[in-house]
ModelCIF file with pLDDT and N, C-alpha, C, O atoms, coordinates in Angstrom:
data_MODEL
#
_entry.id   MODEL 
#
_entity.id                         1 
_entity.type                       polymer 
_entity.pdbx_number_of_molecules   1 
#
_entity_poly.entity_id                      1 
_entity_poly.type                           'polypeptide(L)' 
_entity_poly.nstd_linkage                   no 
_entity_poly.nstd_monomer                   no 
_entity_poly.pdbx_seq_one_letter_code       
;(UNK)(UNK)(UNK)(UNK)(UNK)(UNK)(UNK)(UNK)(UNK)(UNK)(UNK)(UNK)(UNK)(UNK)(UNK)(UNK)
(UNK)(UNK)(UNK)(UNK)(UNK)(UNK)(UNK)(UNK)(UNK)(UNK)(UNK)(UNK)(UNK)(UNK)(UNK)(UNK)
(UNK)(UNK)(UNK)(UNK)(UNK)(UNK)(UNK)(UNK)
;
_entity_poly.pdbx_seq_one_letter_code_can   XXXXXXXXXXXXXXXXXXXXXXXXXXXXXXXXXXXXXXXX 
_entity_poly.pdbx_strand_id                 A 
#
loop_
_entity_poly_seq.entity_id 
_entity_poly_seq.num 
_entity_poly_seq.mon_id 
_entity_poly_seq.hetero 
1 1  UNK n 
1 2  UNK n 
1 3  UNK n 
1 4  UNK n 
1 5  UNK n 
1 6  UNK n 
1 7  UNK n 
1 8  UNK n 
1 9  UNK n 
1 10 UNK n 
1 11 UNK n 
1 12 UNK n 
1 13 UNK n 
1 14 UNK n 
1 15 UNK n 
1 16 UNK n 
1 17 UNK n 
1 18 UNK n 
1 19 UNK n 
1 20 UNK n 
1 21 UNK n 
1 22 UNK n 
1 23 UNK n 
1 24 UNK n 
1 25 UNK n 
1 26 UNK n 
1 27 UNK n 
1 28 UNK n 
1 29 UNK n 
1 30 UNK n 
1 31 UNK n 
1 32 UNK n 
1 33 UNK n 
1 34 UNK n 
1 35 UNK n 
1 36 UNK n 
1 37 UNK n 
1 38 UNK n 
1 39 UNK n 
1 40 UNK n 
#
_struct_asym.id          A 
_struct_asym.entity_id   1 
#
loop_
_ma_qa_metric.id 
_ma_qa_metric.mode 
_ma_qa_metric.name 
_ma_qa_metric.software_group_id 
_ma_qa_metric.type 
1 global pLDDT . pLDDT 
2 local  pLDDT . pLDDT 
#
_ma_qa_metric_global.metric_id      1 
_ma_qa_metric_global.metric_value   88.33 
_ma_qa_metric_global.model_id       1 
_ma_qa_metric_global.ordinal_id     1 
#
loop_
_ma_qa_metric_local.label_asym_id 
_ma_qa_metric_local.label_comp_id 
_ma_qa_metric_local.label_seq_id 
_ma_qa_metric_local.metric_id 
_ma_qa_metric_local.metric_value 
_ma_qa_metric_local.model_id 
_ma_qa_metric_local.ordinal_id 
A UNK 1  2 70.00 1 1  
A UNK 2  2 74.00 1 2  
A UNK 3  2 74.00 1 3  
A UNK 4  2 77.00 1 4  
A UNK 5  2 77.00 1 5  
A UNK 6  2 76.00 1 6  
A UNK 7  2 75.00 1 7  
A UNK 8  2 78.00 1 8  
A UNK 9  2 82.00 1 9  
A UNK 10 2 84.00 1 10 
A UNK 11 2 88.00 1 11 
A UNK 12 2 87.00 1 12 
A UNK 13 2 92.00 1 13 
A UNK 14 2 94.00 1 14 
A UNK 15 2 96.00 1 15 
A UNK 16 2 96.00 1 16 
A UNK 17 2 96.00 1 17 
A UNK 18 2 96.00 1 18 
A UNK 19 2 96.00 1 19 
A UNK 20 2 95.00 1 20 
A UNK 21 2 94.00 1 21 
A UNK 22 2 92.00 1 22 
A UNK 23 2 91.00 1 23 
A UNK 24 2 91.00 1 24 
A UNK 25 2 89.00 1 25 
A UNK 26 2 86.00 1 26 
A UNK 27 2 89.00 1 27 
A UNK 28 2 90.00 1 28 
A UNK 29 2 91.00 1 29 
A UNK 30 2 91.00 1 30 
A UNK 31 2 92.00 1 31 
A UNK 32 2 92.00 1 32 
A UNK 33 2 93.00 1 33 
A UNK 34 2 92.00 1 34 
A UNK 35 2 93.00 1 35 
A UNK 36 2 93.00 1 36 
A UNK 37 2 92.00 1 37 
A UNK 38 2 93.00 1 38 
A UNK 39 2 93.00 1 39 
A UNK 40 2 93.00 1 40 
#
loop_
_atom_site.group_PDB 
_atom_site.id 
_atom_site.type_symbol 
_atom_site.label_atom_id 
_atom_site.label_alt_id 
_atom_site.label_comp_id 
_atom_site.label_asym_id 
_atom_site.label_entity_id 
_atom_site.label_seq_id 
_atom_site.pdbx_PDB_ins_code 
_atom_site.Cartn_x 
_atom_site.Cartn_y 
_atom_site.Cartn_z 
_atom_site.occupancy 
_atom_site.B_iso_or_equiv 
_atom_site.pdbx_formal_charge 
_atom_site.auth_seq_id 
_atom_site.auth_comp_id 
_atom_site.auth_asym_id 
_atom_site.auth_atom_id 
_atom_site.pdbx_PDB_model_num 
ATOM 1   N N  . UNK A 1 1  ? 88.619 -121.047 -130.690 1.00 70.00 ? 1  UNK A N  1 
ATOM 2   C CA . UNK A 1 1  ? 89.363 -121.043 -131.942 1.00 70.00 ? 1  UNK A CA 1 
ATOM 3   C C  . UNK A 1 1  ? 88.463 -121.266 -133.147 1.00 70.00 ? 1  UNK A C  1 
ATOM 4   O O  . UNK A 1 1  ? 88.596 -120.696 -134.230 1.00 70.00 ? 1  UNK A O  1 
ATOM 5   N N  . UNK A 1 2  ? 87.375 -122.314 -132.782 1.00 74.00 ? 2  UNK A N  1 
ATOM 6   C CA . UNK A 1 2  ? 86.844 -122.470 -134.320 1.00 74.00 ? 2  UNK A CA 1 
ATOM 7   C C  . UNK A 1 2  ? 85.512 -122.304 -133.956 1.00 74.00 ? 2  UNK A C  1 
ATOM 8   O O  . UNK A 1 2  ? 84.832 -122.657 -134.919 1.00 74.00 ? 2  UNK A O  1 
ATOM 9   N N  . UNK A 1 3  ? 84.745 -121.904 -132.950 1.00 74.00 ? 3  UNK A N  1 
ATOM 10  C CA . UNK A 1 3  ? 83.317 -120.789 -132.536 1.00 74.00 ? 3  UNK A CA 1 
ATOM 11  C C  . UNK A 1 3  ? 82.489 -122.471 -132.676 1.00 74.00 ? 3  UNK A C  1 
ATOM 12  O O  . UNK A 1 3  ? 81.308 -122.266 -132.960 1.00 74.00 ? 3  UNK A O  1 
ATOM 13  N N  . UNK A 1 4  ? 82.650 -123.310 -132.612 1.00 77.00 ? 4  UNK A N  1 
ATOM 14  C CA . UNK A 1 4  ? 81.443 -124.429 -132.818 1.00 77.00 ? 4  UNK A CA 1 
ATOM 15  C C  . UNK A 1 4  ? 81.826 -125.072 -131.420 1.00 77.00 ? 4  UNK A C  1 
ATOM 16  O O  . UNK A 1 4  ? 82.803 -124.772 -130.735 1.00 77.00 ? 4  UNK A O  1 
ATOM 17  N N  . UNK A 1 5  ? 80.904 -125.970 -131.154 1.00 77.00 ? 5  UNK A N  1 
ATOM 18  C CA . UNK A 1 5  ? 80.717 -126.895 -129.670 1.00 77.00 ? 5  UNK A CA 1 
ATOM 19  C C  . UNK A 1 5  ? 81.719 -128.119 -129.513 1.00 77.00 ? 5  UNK A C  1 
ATOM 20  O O  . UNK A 1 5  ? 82.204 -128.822 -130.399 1.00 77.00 ? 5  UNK A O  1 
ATOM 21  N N  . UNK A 1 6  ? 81.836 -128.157 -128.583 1.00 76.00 ? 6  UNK A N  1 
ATOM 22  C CA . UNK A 1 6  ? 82.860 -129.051 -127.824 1.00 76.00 ? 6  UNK A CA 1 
ATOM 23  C C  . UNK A 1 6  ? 82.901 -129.475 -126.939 1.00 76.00 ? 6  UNK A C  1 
ATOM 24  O O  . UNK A 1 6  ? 82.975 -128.720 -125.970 1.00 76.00 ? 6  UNK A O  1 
ATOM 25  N N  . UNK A 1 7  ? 82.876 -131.156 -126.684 1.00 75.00 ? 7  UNK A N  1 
ATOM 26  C CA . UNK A 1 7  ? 82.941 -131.199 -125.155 1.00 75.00 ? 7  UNK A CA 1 
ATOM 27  C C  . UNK A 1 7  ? 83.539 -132.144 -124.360 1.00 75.00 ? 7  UNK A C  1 
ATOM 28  O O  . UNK A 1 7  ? 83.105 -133.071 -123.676 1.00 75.00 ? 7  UNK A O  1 
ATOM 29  N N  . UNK A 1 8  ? 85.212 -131.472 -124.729 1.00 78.00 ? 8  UNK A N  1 
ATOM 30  C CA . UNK A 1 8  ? 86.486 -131.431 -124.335 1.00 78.00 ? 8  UNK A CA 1 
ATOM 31  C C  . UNK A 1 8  ? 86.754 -130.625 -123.767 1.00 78.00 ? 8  UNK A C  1 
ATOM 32  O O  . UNK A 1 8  ? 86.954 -129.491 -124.202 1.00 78.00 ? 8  UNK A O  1 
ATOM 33  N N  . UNK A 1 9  ? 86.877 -131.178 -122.016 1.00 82.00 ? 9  UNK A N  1 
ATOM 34  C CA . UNK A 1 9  ? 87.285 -130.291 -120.842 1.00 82.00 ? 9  UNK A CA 1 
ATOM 35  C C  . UNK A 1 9  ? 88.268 -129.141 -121.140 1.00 82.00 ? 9  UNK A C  1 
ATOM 36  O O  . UNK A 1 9  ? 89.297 -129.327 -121.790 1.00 82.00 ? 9  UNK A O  1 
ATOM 37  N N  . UNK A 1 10 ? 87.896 -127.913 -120.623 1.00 84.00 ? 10 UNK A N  1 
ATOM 38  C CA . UNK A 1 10 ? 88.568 -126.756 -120.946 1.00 84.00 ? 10 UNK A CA 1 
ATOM 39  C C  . UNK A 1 10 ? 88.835 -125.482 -120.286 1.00 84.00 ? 10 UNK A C  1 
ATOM 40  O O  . UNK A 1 10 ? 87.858 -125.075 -119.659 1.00 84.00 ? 10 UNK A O  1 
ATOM 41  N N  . UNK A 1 11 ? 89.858 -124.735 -120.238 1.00 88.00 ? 11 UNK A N  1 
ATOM 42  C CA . UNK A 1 11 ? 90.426 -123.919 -118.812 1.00 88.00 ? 11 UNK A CA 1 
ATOM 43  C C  . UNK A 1 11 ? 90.537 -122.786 -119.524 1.00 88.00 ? 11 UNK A C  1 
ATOM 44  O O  . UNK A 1 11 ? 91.049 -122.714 -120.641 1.00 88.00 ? 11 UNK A O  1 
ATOM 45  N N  . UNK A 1 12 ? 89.890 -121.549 -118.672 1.00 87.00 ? 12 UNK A N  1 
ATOM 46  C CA . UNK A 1 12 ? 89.730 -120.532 -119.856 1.00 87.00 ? 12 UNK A CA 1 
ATOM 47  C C  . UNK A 1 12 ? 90.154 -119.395 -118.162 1.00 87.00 ? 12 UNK A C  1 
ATOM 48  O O  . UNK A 1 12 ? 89.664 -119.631 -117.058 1.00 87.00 ? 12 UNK A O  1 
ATOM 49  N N  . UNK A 1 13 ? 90.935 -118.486 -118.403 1.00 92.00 ? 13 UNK A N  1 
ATOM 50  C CA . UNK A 1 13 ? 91.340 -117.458 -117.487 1.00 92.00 ? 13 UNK A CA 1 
ATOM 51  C C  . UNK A 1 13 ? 91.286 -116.378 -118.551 1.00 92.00 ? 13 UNK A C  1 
ATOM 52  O O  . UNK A 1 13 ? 91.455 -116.650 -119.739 1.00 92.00 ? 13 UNK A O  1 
ATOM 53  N N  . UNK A 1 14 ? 90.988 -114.839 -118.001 1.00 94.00 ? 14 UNK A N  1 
ATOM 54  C CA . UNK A 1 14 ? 90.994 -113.579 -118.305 1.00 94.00 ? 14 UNK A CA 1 
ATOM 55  C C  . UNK A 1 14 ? 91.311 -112.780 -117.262 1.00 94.00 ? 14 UNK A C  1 
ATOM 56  O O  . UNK A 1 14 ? 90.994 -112.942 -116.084 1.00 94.00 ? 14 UNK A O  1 
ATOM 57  N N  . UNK A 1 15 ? 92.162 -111.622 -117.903 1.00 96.00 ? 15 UNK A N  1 
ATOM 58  C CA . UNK A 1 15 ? 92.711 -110.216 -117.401 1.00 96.00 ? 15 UNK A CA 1 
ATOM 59  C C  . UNK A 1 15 ? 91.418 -109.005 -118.020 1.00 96.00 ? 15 UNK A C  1 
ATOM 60  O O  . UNK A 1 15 ? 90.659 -108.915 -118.984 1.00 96.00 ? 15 UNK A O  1 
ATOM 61  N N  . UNK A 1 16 ? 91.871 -107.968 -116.390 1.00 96.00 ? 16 UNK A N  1 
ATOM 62  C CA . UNK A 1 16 ? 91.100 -106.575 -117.841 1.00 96.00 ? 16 UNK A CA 1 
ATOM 63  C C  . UNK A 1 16 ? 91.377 -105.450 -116.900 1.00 96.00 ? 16 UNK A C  1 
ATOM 64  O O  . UNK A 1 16 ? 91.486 -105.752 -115.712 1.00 96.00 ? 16 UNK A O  1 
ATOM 65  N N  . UNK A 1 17 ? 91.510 -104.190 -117.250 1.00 96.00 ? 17 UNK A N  1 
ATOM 66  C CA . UNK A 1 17 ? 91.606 -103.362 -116.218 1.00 96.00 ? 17 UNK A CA 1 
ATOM 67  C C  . UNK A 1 17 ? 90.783 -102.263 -116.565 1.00 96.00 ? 17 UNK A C  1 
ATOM 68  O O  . UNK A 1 17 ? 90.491 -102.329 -117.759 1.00 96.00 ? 17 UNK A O  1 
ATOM 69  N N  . UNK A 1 18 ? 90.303 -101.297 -116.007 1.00 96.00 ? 18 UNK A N  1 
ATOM 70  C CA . UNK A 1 18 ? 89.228 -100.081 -116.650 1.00 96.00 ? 18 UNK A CA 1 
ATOM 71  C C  . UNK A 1 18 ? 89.645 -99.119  -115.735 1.00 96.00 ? 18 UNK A C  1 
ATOM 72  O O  . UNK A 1 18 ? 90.200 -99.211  -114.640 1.00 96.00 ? 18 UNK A O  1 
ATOM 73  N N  . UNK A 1 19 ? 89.207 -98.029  -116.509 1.00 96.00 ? 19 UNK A N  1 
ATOM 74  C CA . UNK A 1 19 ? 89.348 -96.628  -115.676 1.00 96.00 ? 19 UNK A CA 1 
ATOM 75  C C  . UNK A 1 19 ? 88.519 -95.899  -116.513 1.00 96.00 ? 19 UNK A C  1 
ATOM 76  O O  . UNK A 1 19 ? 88.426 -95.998  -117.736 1.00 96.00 ? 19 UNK A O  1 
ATOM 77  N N  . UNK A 1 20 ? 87.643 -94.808  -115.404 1.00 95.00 ? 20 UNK A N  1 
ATOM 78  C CA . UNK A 1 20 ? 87.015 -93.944  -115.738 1.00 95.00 ? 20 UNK A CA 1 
ATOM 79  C C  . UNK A 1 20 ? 86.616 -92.541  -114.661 1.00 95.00 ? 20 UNK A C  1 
ATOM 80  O O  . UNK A 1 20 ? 86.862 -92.483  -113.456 1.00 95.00 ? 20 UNK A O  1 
ATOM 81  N N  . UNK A 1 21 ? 85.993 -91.569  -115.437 1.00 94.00 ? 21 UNK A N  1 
ATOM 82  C CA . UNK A 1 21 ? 86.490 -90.170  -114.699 1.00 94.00 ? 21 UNK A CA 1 
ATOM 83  C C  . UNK A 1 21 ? 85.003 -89.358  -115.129 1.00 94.00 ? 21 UNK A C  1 
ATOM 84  O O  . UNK A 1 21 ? 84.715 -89.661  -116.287 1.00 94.00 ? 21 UNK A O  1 
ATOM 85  N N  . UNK A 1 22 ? 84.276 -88.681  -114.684 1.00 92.00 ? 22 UNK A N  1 
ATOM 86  C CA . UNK A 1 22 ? 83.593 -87.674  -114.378 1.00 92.00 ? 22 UNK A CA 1 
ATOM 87  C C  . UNK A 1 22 ? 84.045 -86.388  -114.887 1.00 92.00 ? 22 UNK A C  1 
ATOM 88  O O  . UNK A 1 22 ? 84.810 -85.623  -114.301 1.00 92.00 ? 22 UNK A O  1 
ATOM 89  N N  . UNK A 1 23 ? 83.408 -86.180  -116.240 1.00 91.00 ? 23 UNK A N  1 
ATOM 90  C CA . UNK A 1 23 ? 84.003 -84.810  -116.974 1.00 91.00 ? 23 UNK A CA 1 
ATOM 91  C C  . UNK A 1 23 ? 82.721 -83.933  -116.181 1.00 91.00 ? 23 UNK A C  1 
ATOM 92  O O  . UNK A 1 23 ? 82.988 -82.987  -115.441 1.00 91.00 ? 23 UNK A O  1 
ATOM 93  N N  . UNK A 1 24 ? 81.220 -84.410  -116.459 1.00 91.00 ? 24 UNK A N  1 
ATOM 94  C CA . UNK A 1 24 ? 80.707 -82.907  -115.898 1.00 91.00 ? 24 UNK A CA 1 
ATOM 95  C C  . UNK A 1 24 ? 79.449 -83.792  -115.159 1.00 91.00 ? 24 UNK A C  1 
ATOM 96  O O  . UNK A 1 24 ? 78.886 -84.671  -115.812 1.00 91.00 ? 24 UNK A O  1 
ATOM 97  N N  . UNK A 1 25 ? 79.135 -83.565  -114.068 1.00 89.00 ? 25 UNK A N  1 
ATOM 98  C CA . UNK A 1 25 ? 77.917 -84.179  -113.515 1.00 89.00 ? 25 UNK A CA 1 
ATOM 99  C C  . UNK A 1 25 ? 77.266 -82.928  -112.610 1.00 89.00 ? 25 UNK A C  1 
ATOM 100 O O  . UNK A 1 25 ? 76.990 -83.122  -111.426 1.00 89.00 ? 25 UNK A O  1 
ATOM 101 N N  . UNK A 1 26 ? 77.006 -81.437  -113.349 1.00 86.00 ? 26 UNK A N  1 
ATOM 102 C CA . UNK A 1 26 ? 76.277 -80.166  -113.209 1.00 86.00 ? 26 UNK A CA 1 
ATOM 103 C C  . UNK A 1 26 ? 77.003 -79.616  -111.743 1.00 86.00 ? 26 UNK A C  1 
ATOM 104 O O  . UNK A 1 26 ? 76.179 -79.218  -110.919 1.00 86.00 ? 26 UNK A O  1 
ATOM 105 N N  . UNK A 1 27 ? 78.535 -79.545  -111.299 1.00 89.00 ? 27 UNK A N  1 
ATOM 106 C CA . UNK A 1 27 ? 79.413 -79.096  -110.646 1.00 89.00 ? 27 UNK A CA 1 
ATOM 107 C C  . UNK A 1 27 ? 78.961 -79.416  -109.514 1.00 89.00 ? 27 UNK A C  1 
ATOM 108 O O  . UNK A 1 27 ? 78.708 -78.574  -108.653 1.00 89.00 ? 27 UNK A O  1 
ATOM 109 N N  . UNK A 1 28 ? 78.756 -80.995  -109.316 1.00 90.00 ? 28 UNK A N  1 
ATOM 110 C CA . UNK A 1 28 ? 78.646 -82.018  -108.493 1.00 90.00 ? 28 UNK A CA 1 
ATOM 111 C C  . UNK A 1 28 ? 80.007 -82.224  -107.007 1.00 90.00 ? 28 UNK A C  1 
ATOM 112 O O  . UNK A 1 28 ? 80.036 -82.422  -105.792 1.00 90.00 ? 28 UNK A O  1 
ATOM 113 N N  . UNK A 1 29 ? 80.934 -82.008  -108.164 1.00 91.00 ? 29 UNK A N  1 
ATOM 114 C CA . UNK A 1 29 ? 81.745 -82.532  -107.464 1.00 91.00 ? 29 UNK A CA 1 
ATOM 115 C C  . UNK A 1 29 ? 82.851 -81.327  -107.132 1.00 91.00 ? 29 UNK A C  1 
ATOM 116 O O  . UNK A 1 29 ? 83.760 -81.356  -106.302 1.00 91.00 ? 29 UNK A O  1 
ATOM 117 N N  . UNK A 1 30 ? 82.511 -80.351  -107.970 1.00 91.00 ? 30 UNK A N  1 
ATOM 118 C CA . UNK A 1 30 ? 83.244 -79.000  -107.174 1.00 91.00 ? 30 UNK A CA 1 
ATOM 119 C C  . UNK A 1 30 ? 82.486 -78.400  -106.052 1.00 91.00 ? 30 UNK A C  1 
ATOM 120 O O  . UNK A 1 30 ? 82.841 -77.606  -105.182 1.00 91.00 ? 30 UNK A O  1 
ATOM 121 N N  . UNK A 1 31 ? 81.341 -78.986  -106.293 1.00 92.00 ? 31 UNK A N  1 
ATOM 122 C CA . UNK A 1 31 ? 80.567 -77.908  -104.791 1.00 92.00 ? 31 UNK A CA 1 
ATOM 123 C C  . UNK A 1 31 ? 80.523 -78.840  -103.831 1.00 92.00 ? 31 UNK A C  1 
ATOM 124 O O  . UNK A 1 31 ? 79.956 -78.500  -102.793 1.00 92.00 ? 31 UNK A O  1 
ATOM 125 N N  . UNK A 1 32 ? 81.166 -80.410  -103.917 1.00 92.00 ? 32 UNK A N  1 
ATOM 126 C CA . UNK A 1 32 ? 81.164 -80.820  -102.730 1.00 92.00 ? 32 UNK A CA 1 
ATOM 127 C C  . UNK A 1 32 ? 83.176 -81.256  -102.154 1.00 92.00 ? 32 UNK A C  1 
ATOM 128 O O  . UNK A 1 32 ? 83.748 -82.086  -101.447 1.00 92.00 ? 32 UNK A O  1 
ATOM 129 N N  . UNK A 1 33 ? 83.527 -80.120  -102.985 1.00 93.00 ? 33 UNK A N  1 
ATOM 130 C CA . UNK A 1 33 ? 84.538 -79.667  -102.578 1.00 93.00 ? 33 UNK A CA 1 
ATOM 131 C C  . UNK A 1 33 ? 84.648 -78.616  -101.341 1.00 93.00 ? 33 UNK A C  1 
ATOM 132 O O  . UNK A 1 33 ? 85.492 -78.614  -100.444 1.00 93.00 ? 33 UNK A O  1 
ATOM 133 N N  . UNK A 1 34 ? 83.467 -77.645  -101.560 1.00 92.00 ? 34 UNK A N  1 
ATOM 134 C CA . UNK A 1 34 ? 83.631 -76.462  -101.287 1.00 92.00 ? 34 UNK A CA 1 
ATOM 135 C C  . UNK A 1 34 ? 82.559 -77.285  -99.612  1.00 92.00 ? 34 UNK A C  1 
ATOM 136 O O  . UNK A 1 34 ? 82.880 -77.079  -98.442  1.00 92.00 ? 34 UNK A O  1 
ATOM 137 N N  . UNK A 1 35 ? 81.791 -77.839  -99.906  1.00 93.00 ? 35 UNK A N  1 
ATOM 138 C CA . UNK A 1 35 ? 81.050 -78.015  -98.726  1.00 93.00 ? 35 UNK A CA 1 
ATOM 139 C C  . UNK A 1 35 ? 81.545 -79.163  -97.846  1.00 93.00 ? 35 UNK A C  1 
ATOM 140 O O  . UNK A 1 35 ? 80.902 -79.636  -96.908  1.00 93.00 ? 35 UNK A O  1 
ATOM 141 N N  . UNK A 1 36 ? 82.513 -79.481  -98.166  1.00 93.00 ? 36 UNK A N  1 
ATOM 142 C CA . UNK A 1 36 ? 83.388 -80.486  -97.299  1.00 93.00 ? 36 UNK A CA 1 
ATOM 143 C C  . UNK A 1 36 ? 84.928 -79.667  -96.557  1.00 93.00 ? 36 UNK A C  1 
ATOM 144 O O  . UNK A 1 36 ? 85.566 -79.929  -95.538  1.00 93.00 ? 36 UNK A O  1 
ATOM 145 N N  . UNK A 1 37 ? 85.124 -78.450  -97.780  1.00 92.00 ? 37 UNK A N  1 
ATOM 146 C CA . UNK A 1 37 ? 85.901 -77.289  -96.720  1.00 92.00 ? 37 UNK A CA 1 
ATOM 147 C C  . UNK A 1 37 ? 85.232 -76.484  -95.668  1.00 92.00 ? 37 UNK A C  1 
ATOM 148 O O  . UNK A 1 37 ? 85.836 -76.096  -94.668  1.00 92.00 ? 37 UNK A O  1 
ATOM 149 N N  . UNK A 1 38 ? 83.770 -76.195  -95.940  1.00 93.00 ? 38 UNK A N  1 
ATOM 150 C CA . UNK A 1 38 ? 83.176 -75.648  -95.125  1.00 93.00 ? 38 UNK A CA 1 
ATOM 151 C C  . UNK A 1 38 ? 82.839 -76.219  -93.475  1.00 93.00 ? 38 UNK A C  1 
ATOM 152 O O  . UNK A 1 38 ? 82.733 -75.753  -92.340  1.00 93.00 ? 38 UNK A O  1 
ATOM 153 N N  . UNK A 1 39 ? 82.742 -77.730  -94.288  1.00 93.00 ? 39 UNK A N  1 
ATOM 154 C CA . UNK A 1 39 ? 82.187 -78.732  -92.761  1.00 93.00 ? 39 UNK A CA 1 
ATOM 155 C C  . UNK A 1 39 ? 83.337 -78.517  -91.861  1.00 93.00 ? 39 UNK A C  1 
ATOM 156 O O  . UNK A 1 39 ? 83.246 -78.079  -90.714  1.00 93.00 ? 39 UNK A O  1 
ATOM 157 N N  . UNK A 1 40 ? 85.034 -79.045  -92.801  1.00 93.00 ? 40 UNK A N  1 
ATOM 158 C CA . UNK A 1 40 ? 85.878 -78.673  -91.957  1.00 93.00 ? 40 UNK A CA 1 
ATOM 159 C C  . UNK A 1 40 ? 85.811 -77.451  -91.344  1.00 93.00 ? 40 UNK A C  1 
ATOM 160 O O  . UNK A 1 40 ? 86.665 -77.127  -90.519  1.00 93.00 ? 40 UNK A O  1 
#
């Protein structure tokens, strides 16, 4: 609350959630589409 020192016992919990996605990594992940239909 007021950014200076203290040292009065204190209970501090946090949340967070993330997400993220692969727009282009040089058709990485379409050709191991195609080579994982093939294996099948």
């Amino acid at each position: 609350e007021t950014n200076t020192y203290s040292t009065v016992t204190s209970f501090h919990n946090g949340y967070s959630i993330s997400a993220g996605i692969m727009l282009f990594n040089g058709f990485q992940a379409v050709n191991n589409i195609k080579i994982t239909k093939t294996a099948q």
